[in-house]
N, C-alpha and C. Protein backbone atom coordinates (compact mmCIF):
# COMPACT_ATOMS: atom_id res chain seq x y z
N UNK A 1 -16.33 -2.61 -22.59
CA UNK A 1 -15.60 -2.77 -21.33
C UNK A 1 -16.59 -2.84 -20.18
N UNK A 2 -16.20 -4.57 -19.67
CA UNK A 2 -17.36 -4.28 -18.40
C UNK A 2 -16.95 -3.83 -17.03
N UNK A 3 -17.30 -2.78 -16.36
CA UNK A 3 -16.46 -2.57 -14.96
C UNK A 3 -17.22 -2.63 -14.10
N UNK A 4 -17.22 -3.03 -12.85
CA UNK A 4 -18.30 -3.06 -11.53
C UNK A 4 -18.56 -1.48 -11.38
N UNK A 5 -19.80 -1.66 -11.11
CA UNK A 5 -20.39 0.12 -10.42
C UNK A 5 -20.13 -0.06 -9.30
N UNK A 6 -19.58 -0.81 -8.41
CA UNK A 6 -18.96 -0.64 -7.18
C UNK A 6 -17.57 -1.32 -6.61
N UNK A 7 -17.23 -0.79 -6.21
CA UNK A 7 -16.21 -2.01 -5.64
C UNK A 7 -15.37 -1.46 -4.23
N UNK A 8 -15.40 -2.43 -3.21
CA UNK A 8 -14.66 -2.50 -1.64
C UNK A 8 -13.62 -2.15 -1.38
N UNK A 9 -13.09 -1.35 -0.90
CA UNK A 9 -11.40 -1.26 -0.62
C UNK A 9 -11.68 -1.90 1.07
N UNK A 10 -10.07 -3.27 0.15
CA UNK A 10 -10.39 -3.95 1.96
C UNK A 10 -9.25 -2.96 2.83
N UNK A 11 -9.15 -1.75 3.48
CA UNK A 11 -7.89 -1.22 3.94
C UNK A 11 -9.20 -0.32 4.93
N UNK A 12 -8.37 0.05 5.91
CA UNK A 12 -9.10 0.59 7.05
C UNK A 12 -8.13 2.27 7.43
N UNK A 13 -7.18 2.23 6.72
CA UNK A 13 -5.94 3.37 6.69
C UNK A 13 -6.58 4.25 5.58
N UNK A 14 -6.34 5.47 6.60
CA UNK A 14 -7.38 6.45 5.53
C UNK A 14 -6.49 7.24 4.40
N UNK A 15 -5.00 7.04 4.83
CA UNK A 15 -3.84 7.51 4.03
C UNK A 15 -3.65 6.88 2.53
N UNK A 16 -4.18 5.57 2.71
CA UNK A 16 -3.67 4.47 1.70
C UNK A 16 -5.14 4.43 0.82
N UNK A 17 -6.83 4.61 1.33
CA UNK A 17 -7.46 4.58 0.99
C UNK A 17 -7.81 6.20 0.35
N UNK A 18 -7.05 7.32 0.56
CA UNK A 18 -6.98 8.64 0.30
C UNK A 18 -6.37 8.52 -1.44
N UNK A 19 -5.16 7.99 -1.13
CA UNK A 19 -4.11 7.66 -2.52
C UNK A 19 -4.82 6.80 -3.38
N UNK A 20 -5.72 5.31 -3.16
CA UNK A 20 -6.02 5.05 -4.30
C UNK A 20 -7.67 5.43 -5.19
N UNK A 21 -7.81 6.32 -4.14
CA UNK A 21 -9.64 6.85 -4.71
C UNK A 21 -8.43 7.88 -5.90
N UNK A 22 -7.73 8.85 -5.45
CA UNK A 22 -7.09 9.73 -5.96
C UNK A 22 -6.51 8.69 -7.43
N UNK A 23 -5.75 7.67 -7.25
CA UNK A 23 -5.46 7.52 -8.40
C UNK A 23 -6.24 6.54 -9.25
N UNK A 24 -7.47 6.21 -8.55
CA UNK A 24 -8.35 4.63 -9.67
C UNK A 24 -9.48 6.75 -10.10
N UNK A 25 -9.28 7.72 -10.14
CA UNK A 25 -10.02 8.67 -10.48
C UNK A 25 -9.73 8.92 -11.84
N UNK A 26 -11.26 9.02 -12.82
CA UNK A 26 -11.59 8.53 -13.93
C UNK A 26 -11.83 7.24 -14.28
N UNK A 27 -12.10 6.61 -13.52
CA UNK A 27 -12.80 5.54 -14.31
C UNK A 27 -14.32 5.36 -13.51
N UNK A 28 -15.53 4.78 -13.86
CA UNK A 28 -16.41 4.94 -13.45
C UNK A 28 -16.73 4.07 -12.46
N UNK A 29 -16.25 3.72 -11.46
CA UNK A 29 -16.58 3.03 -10.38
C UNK A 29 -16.39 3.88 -9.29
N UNK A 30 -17.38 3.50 -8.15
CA UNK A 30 -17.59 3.83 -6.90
C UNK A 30 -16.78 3.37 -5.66
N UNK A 31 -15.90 4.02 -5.51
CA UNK A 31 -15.02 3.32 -4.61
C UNK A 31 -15.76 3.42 -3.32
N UNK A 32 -15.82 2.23 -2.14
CA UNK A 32 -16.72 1.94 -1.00
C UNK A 32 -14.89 1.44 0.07
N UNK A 33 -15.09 2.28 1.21
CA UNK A 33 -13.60 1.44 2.06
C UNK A 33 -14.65 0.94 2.68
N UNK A 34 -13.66 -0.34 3.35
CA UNK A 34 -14.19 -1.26 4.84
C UNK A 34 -14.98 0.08 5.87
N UNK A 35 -14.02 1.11 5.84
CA UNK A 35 -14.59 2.07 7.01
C UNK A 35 -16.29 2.54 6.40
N UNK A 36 -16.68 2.89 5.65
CA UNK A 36 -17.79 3.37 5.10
C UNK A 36 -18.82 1.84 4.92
N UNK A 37 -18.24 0.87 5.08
CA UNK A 37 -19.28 -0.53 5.17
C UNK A 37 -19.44 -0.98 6.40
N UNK A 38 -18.12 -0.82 7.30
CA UNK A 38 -18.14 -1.17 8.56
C UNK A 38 -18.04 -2.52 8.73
N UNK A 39 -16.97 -2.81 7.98
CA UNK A 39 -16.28 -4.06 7.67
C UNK A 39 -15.00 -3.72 9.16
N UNK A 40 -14.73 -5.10 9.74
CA UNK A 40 -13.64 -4.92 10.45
C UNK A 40 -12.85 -5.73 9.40
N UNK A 41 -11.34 -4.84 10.84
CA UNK A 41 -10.01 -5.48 9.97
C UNK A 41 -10.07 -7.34 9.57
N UNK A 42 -9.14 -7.23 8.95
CA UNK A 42 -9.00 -8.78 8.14
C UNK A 42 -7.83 -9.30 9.21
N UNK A 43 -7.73 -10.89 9.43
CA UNK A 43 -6.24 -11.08 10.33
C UNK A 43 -5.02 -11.15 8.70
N UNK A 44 -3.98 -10.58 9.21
CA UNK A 44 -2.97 -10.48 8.43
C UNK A 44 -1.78 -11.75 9.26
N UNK A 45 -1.62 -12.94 9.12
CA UNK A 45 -0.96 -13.62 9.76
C UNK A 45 0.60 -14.22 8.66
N UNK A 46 -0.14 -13.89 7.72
CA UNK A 46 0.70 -13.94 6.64
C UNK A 46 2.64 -14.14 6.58
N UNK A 47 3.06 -14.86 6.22
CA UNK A 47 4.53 -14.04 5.51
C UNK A 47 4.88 -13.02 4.14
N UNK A 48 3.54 -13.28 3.92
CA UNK A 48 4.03 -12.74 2.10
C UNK A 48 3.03 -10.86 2.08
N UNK A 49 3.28 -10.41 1.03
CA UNK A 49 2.26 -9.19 1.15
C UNK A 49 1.07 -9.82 0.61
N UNK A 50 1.47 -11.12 -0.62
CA UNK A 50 0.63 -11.23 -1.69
C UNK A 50 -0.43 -11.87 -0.89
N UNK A 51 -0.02 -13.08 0.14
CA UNK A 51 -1.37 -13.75 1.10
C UNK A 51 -1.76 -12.91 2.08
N UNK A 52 -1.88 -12.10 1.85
CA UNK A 52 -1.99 -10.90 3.07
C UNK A 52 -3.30 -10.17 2.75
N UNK A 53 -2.61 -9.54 1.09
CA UNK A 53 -3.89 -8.97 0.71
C UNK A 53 -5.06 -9.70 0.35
N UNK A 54 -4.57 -10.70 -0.23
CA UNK A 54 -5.51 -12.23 -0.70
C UNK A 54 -6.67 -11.97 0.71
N UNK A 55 -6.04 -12.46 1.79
CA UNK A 55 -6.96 -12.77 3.07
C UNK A 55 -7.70 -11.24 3.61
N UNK A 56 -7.30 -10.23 2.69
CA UNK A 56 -8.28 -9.13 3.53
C UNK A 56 -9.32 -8.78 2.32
N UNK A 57 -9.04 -9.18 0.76
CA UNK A 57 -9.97 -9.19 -0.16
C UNK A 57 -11.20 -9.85 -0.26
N UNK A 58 -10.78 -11.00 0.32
CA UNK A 58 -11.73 -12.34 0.50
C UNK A 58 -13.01 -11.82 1.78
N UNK A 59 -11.74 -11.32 2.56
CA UNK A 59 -12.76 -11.32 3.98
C UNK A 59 -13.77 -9.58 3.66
N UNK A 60 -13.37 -8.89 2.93
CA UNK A 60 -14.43 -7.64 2.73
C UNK A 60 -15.05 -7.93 1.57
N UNK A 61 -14.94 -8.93 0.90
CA UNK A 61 -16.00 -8.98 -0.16
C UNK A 61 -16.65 -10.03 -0.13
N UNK A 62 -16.60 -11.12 0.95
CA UNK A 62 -17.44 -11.51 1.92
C UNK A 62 -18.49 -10.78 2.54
N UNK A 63 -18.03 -9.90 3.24
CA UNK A 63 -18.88 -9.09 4.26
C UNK A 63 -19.79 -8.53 3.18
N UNK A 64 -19.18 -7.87 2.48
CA UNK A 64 -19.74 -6.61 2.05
C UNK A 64 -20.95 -7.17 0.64
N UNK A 65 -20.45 -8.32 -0.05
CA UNK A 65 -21.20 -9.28 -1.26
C UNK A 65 -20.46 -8.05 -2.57
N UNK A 66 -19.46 -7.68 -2.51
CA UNK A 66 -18.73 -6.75 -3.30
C UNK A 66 -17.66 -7.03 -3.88
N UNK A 67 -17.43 -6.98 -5.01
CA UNK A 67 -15.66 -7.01 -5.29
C UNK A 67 -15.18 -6.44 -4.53
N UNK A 68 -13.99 -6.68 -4.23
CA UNK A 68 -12.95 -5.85 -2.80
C UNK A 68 -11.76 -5.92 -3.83
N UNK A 69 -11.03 -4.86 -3.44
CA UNK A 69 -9.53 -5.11 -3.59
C UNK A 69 -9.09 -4.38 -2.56
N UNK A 70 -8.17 -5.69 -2.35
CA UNK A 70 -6.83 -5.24 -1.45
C UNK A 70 -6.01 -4.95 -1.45
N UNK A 71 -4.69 -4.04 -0.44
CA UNK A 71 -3.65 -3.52 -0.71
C UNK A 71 -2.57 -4.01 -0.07
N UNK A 72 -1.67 -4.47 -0.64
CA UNK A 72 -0.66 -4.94 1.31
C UNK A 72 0.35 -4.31 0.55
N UNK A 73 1.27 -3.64 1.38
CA UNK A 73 2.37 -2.75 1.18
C UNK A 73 3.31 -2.28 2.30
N UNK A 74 4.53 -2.05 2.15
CA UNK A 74 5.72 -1.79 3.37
C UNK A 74 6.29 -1.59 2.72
N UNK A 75 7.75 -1.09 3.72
CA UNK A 75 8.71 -1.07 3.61
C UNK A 75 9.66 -2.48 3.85
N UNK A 76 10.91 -2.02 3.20
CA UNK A 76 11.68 -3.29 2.70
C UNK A 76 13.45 -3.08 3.01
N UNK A 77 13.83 -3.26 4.05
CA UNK A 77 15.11 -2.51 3.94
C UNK A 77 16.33 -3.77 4.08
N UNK A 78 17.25 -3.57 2.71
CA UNK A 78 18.05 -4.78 2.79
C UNK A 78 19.46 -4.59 3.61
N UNK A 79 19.72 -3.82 4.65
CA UNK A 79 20.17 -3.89 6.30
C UNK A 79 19.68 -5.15 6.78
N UNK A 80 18.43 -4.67 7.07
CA UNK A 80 17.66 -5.83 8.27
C UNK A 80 17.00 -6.87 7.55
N UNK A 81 17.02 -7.24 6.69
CA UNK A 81 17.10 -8.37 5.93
C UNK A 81 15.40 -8.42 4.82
N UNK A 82 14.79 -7.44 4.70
CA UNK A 82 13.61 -6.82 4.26
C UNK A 82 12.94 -6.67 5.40
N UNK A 83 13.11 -6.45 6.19
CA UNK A 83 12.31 -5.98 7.61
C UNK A 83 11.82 -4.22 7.57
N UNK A 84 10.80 -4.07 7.60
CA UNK A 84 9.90 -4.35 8.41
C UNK A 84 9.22 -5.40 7.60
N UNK A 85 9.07 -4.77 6.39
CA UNK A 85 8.37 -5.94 5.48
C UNK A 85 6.94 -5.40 5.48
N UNK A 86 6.35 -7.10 6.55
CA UNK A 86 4.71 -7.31 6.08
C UNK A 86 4.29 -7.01 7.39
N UNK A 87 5.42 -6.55 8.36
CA UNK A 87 5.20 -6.03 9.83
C UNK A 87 5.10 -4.52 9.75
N UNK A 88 5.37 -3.73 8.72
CA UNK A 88 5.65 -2.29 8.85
C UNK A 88 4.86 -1.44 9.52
N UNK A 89 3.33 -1.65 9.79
CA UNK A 89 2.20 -0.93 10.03
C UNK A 89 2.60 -1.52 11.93
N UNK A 90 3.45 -2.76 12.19
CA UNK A 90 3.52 -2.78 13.47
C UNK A 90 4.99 -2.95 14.24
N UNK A 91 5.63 -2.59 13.36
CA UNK A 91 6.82 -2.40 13.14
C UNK A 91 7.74 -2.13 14.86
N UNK A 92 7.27 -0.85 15.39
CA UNK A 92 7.19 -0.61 17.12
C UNK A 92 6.25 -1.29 17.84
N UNK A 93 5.72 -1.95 17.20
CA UNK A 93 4.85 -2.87 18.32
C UNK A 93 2.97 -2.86 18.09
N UNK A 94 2.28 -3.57 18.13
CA UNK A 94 1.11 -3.24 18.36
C UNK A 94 0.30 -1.79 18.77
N UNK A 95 -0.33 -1.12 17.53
CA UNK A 95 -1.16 0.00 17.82
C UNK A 95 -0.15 0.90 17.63
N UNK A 96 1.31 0.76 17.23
CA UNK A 96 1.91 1.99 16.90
C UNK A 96 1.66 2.78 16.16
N UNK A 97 2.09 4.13 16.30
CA UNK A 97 1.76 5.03 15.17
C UNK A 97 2.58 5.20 14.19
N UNK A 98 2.20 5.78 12.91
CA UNK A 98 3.31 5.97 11.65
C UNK A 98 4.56 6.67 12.43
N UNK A 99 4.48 7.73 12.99
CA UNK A 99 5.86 8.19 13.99
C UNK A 99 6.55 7.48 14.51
N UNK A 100 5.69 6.70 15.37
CA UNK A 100 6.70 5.73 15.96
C UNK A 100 7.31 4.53 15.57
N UNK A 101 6.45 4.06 14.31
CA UNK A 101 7.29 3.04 13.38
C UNK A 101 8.23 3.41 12.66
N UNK A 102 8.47 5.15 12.15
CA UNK A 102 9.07 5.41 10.86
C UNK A 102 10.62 6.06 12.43
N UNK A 103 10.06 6.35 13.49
CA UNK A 103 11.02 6.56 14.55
C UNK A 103 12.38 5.15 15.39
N UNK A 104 11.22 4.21 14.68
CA UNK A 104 12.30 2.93 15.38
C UNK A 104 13.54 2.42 14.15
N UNK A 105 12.85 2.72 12.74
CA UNK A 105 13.39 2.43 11.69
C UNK A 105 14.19 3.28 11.75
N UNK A 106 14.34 4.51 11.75
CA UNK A 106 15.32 5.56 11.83
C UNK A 106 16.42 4.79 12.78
N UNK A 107 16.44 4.91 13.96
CA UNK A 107 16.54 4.38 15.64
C UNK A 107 17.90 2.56 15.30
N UNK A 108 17.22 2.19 14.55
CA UNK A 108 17.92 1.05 14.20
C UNK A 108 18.79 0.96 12.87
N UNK A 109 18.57 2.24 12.31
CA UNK A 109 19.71 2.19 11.36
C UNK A 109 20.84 3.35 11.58
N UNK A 110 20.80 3.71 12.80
CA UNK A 110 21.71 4.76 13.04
C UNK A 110 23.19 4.77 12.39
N UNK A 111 23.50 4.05 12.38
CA UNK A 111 24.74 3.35 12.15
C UNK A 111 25.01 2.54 11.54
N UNK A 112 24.06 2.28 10.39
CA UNK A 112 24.11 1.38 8.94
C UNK A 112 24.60 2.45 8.13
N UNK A 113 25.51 1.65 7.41
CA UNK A 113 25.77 2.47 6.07
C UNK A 113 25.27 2.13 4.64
N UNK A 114 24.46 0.57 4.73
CA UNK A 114 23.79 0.25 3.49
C UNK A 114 22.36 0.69 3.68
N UNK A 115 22.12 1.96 3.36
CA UNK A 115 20.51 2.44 3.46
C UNK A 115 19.52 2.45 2.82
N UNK A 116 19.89 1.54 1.95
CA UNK A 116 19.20 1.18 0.70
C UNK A 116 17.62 0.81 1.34
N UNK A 117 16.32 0.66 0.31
CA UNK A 117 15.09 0.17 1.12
C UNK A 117 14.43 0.15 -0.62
N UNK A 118 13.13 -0.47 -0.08
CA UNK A 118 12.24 -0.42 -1.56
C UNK A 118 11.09 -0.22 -0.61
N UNK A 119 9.82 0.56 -1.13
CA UNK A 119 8.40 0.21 -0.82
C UNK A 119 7.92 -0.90 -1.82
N UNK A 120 7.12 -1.40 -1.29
CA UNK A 120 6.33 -2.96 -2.22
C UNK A 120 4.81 -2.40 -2.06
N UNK A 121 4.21 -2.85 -2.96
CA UNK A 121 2.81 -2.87 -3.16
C UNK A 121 2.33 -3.84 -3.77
N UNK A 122 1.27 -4.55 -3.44
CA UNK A 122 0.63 -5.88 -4.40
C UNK A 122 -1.10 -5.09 -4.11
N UNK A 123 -1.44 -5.19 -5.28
CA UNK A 123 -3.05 -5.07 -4.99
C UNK A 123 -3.86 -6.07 -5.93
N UNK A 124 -5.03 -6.57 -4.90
CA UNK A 124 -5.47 -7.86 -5.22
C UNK A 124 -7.01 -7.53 -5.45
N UNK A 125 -7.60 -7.74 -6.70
CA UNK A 125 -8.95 -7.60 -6.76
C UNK A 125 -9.87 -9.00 -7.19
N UNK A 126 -10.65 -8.75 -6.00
CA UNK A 126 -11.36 -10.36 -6.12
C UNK A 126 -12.82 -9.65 -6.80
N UNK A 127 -13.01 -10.75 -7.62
CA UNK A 127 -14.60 -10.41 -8.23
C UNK A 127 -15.46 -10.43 -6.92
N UNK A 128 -15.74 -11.77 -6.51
CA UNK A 128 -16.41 -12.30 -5.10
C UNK A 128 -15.41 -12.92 -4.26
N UNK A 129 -15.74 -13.69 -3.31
CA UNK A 129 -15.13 -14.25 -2.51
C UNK A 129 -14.31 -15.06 -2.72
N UNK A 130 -15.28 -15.92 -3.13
CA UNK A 130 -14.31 -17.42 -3.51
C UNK A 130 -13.66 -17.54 -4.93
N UNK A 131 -13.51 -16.05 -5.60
CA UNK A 131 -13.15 -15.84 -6.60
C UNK A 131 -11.39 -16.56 -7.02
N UNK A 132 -11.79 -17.78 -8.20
CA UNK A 132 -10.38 -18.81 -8.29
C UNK A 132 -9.17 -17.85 -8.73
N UNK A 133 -9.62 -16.65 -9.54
CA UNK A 133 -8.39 -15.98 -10.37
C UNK A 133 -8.60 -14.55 -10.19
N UNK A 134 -7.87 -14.03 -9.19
CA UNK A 134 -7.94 -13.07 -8.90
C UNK A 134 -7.13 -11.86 -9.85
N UNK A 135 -7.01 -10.65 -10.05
CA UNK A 135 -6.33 -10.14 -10.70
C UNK A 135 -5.59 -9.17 -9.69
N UNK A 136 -4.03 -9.31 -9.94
CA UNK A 136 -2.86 -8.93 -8.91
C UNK A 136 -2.09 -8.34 -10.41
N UNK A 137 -1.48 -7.21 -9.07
CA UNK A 137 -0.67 -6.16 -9.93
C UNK A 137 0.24 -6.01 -8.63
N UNK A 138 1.64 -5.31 -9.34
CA UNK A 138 2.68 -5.10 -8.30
C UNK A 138 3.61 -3.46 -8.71
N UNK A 139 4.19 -2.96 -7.53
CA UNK A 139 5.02 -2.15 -7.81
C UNK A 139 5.68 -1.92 -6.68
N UNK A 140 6.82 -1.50 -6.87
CA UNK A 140 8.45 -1.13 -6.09
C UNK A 140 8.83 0.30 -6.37
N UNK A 141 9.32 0.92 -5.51
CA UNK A 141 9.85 2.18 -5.55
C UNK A 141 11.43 2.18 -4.17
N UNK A 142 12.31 2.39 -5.38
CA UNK A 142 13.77 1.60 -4.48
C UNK A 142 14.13 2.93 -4.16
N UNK A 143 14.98 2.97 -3.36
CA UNK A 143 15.46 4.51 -2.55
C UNK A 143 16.23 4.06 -1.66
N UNK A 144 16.61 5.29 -1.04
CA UNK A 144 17.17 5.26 0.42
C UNK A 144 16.57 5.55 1.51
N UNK A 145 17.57 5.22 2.97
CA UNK A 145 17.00 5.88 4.03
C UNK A 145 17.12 7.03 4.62
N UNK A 146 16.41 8.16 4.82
CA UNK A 146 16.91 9.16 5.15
C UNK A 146 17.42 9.37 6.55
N UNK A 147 18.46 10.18 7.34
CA UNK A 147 19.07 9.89 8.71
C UNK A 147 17.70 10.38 9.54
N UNK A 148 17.00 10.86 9.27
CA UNK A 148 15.85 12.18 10.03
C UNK A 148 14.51 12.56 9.35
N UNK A 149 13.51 12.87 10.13
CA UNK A 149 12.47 13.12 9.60
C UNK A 149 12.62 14.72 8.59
N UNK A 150 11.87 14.02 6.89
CA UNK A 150 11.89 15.68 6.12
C UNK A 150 10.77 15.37 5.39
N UNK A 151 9.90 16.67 6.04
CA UNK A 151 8.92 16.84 5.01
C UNK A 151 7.48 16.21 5.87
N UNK A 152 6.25 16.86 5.45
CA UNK A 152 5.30 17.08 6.49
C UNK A 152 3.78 16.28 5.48
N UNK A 153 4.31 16.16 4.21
CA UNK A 153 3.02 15.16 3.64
C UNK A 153 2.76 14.15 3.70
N UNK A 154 2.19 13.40 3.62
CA UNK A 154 2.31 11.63 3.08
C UNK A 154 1.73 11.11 4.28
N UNK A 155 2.30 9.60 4.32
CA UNK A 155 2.19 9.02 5.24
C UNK A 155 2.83 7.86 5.70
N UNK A 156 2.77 7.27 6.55
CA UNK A 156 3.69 5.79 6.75
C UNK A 156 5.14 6.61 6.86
N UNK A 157 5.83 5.78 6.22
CA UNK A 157 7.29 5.80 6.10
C UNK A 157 7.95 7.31 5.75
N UNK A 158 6.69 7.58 4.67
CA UNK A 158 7.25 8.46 3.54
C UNK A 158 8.32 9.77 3.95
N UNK A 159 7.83 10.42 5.41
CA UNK A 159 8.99 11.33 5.82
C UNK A 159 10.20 10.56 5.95
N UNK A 160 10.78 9.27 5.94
CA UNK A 160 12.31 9.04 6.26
C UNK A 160 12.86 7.96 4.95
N UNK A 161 11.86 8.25 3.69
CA UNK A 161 12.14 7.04 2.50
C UNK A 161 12.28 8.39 1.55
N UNK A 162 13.69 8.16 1.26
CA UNK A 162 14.37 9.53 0.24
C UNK A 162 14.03 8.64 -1.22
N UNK A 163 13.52 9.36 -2.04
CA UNK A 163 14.17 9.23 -3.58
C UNK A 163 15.53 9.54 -4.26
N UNK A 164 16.33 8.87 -4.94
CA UNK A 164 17.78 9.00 -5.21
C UNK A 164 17.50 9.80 -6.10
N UNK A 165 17.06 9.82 -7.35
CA UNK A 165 16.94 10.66 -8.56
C UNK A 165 16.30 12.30 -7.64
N UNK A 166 15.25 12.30 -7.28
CA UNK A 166 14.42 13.57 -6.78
C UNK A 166 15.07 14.04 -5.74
N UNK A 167 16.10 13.44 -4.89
CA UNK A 167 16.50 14.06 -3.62
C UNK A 167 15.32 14.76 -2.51
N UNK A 168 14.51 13.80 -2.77
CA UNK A 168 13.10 14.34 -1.74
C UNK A 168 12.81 13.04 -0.79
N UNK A 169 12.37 13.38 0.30
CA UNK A 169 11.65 12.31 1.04
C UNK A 169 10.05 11.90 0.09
N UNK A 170 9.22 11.06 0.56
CA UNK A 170 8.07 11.05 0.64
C UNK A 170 7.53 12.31 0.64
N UNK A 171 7.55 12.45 1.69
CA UNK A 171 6.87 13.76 2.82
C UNK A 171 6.69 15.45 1.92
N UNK A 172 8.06 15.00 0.93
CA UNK A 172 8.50 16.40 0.15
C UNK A 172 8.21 16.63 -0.96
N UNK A 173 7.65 15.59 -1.24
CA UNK A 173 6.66 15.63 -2.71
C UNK A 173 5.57 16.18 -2.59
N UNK A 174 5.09 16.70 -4.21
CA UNK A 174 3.91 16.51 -4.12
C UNK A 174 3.21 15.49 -3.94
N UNK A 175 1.40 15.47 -4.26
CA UNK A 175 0.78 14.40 -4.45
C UNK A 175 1.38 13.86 -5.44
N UNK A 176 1.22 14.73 -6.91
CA UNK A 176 1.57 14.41 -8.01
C UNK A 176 2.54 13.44 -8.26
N UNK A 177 3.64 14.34 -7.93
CA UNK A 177 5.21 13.51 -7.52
C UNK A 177 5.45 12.26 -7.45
N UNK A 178 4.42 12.14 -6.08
CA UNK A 178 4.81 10.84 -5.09
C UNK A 178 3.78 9.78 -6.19
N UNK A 179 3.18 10.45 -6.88
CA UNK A 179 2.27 9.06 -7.27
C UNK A 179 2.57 9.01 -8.64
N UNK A 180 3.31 9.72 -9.28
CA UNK A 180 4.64 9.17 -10.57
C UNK A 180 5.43 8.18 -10.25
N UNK A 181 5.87 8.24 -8.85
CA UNK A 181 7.01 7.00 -8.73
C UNK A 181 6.66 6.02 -7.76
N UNK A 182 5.69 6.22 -7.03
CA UNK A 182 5.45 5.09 -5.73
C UNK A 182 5.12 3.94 -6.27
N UNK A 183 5.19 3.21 -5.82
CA UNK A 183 5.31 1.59 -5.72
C UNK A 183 3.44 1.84 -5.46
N UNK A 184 2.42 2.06 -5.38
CA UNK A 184 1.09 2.33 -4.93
C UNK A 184 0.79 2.84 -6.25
N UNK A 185 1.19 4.15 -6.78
CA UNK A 185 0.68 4.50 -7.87
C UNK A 185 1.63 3.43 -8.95
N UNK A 186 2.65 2.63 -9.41
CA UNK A 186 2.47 1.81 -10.54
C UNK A 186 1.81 0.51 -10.36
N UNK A 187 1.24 0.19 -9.09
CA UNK A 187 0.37 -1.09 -9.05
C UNK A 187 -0.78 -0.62 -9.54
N UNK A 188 -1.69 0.72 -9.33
CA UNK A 188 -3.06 0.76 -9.56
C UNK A 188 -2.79 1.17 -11.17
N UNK A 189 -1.79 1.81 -12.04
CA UNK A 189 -1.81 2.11 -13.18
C UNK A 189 -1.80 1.07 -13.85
N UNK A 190 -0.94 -0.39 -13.15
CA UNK A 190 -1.16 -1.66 -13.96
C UNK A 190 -2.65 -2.25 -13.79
N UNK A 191 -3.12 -2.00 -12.47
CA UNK A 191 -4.63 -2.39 -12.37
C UNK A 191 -5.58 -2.16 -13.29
N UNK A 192 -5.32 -0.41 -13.42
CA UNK A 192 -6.06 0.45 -14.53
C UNK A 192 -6.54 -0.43 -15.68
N UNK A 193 -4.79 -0.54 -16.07
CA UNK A 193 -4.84 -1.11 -17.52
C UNK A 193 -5.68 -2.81 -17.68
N UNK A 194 -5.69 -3.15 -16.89
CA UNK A 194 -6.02 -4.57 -16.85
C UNK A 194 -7.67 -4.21 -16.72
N UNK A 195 -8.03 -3.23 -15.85
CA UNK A 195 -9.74 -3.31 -15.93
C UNK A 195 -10.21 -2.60 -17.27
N UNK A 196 -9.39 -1.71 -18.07
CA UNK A 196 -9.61 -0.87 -18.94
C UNK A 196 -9.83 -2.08 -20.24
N UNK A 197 -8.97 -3.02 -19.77
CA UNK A 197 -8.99 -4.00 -21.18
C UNK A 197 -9.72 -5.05 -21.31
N UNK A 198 -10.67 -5.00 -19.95
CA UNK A 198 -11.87 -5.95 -20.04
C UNK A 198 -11.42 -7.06 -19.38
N UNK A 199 -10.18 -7.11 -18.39
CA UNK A 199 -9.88 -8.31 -17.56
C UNK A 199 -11.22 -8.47 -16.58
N UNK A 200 -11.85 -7.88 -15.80
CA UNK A 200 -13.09 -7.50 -15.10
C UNK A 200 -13.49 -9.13 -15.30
């Protein structure tokens, strides 16, 4: 099995880059973020998550002469028609904070009664740059919306995105927990498996 002794995380979010050192742990690579290379952000102009992450993989393993993989991930709520979507990180506007995005989402579903939502995750690992066949993995974690903020862990959304089976927010999990069912932890476990089997 051949695996890179290094490889880029194109993500600049220390929440999202926290979760996947935690779950790519055990296998022998060196995880490097944009922040520790001093890579700037990638433009995300995208509609999709999948050209999203594509364009921030490319652009840090450019910079960096590194495999990169990228992460693009949101929320998905079928109310507002999958909105926030691939906007979620700007969801209240430019430079908002997780509060105030997971505060407008609250804010605008006051009075929905279909509260249904999914988180999405696609993560994209480019060998190099101009790499033709990238290897992409996906995962979903479907739930509801919760009326109010519960629970003080996580990040993004996770205080107001309930699990139906667990009756927990995000926020109310453990680490453990949250990375049995998140849409984040079954993309990198399919990743796993794909670098474990010599896709590399």
């Amino acid at each position: 099995m051949m695996l890179p002794p290094k490889i880029a995380i194109a993500s600049g979010n220390k929440g999202k880059i926290n979760e996947i050192n935690n779950l790519f742990r055990g296998l022998s690579i060196q995880l490097l973020s944009q922040l520790d290379l001093d890579i700037s952000e990638a433009e995300e102009p995208h509609y999709t998550f999948m050209e999203n992450a594509l364009s921030k993989a490319r652009h840090v393993s450019k910079n960096s002469g590194l495999p990169a993989l990228a992460d693009d991930s949101g929320i998905c709520v079928y109310a507002l028609n999958g909105q926030p979507g691939v906007r979620s990180a700007r969801f209240a506007g430019n430079g908002a904070t997780d509060t105030q995005n997971s505060q407008h989402l609250v804010d605008l579903m006051r009075h929905q009664t279909d509260r249904r939502a999914y988180f999405y995750c696609v993560l994209i690992l480019v060998r190099h740059h101009n790499d033709p066949a990238p290897l992409v993995t996906d995962g979903r974690w479907y739930g509801e919306l919760a009326r109010e903020f519960r629970g003080d862990e996580g990040f993004g959304y996770d205080p107001v995105f309930l699990d139906p089976k667990m009756q927990l927010t995000g926020s109310e999990m453990t680490t453990n927990q949250k990375n049995e069912l998140s849409h984040r932890g079954e993309a990198v476990r399919k990743m796993k498996r794909l670098l474990e089997s010599g896709a590399f």
